[in-house]
C-alpha atoms as a PDB file:
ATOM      1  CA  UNK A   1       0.501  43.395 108.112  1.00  0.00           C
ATOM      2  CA  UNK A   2       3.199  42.400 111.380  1.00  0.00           C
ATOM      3  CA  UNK A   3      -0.424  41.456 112.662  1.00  0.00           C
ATOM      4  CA  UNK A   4      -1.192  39.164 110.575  1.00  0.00           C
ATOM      5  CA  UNK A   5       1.863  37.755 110.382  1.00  0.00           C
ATOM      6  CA  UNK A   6       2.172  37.403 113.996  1.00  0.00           C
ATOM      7  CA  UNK A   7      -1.344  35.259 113.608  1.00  0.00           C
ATOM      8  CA  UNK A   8      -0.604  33.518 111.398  1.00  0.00           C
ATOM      9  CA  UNK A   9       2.958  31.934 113.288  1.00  0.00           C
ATOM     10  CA  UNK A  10       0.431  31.160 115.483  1.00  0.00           C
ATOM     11  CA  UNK A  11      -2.063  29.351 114.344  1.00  0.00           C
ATOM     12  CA  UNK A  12       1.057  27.082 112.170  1.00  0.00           C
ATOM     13  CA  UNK A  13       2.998  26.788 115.761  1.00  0.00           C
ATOM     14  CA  UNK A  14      -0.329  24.986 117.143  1.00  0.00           C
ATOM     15  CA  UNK A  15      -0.972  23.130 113.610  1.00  0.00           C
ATOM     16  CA  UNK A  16       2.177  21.887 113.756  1.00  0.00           C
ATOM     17  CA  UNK A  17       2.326  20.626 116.942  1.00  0.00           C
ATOM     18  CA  UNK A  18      -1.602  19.149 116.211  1.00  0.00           C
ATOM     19  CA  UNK A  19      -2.686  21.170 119.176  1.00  0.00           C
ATOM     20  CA  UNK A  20      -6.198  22.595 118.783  1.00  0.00           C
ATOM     21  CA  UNK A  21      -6.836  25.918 118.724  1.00  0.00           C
ATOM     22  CA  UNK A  22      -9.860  27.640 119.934  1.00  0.00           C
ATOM     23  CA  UNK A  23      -9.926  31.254 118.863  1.00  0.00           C
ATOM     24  CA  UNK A  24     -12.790  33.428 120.458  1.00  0.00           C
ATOM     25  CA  UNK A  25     -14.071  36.771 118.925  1.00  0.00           C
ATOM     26  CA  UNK A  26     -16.337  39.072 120.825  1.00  0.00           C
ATOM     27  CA  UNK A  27     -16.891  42.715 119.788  1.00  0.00           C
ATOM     28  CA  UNK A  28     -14.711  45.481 120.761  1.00  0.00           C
ATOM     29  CA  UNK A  29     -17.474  47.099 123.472  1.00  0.00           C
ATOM     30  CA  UNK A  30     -18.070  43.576 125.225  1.00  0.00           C
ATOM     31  CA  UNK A  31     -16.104  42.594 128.030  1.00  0.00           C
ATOM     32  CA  UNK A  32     -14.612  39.036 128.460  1.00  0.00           C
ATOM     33  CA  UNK A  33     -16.543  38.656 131.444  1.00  0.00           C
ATOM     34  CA  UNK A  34     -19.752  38.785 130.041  1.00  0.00           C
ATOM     35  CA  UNK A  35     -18.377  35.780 127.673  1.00  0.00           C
ATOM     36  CA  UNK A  36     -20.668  32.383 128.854  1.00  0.00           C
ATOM     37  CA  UNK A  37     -18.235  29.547 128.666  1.00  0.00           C
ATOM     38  CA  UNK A  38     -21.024  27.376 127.992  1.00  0.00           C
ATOM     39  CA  UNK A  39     -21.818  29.256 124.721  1.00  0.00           C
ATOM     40  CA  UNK A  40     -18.719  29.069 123.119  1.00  0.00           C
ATOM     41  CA  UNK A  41     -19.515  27.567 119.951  1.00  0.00           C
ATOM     42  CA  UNK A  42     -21.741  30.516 119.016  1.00  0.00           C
ATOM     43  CA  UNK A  43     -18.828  32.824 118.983  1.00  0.00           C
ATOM     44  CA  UNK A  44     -15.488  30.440 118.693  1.00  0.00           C
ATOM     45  CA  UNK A  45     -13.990  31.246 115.016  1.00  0.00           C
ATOM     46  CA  UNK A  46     -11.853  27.946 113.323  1.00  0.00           C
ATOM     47  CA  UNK A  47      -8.789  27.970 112.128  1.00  0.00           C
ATOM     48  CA  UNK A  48      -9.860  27.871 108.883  1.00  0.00           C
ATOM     49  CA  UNK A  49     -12.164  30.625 109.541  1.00  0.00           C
ATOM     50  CA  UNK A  50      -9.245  33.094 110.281  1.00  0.00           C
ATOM     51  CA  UNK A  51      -6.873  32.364 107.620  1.00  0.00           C
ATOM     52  CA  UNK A  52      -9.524  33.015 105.228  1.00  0.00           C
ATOM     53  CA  UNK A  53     -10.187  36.425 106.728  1.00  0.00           C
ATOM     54  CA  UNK A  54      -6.240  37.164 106.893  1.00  0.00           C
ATOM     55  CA  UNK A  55      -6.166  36.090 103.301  1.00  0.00           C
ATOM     56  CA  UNK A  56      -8.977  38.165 101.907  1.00  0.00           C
ATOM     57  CA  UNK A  57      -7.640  41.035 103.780  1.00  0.00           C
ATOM     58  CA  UNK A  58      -3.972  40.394 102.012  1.00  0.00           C
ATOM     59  CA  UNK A  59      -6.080  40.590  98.623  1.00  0.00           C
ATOM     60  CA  UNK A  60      -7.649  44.051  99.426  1.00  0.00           C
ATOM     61  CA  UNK A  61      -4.284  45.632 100.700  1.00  0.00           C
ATOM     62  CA  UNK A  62      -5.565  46.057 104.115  1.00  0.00           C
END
């Protein structure tokens, strides 16, 4: 739960100062390195995207 909060006072620090955010999510056995900037949009997550997540988890207790 700290977690989330921690994500969410981020995600509001950048919305509030109308800064965009760019969030990236690879899986946990991939490296950074193997991340191809020119693909980002395949794997870049939206705001949006991860409140709903944070939110559903909330609902479920997780």
């Amino acid at each position: 739960m700290e977690h989330d909060k921690k994500i969410r006072a981020i995600i509001s620090f950048f919305q509030s100062k109308s800064i965009p955010l760019t969030i990236i999510e690879i899986a946990d056995d991939e490296d950074w390195g193997s991340v191809d900037p020119d693909n980002l949009d395949e794997i870049k997550i939206n705001e949006a995207q991860i409140l709903n997540e944070l939110n559903s988890s909330d609902d479920y207790g997780d």
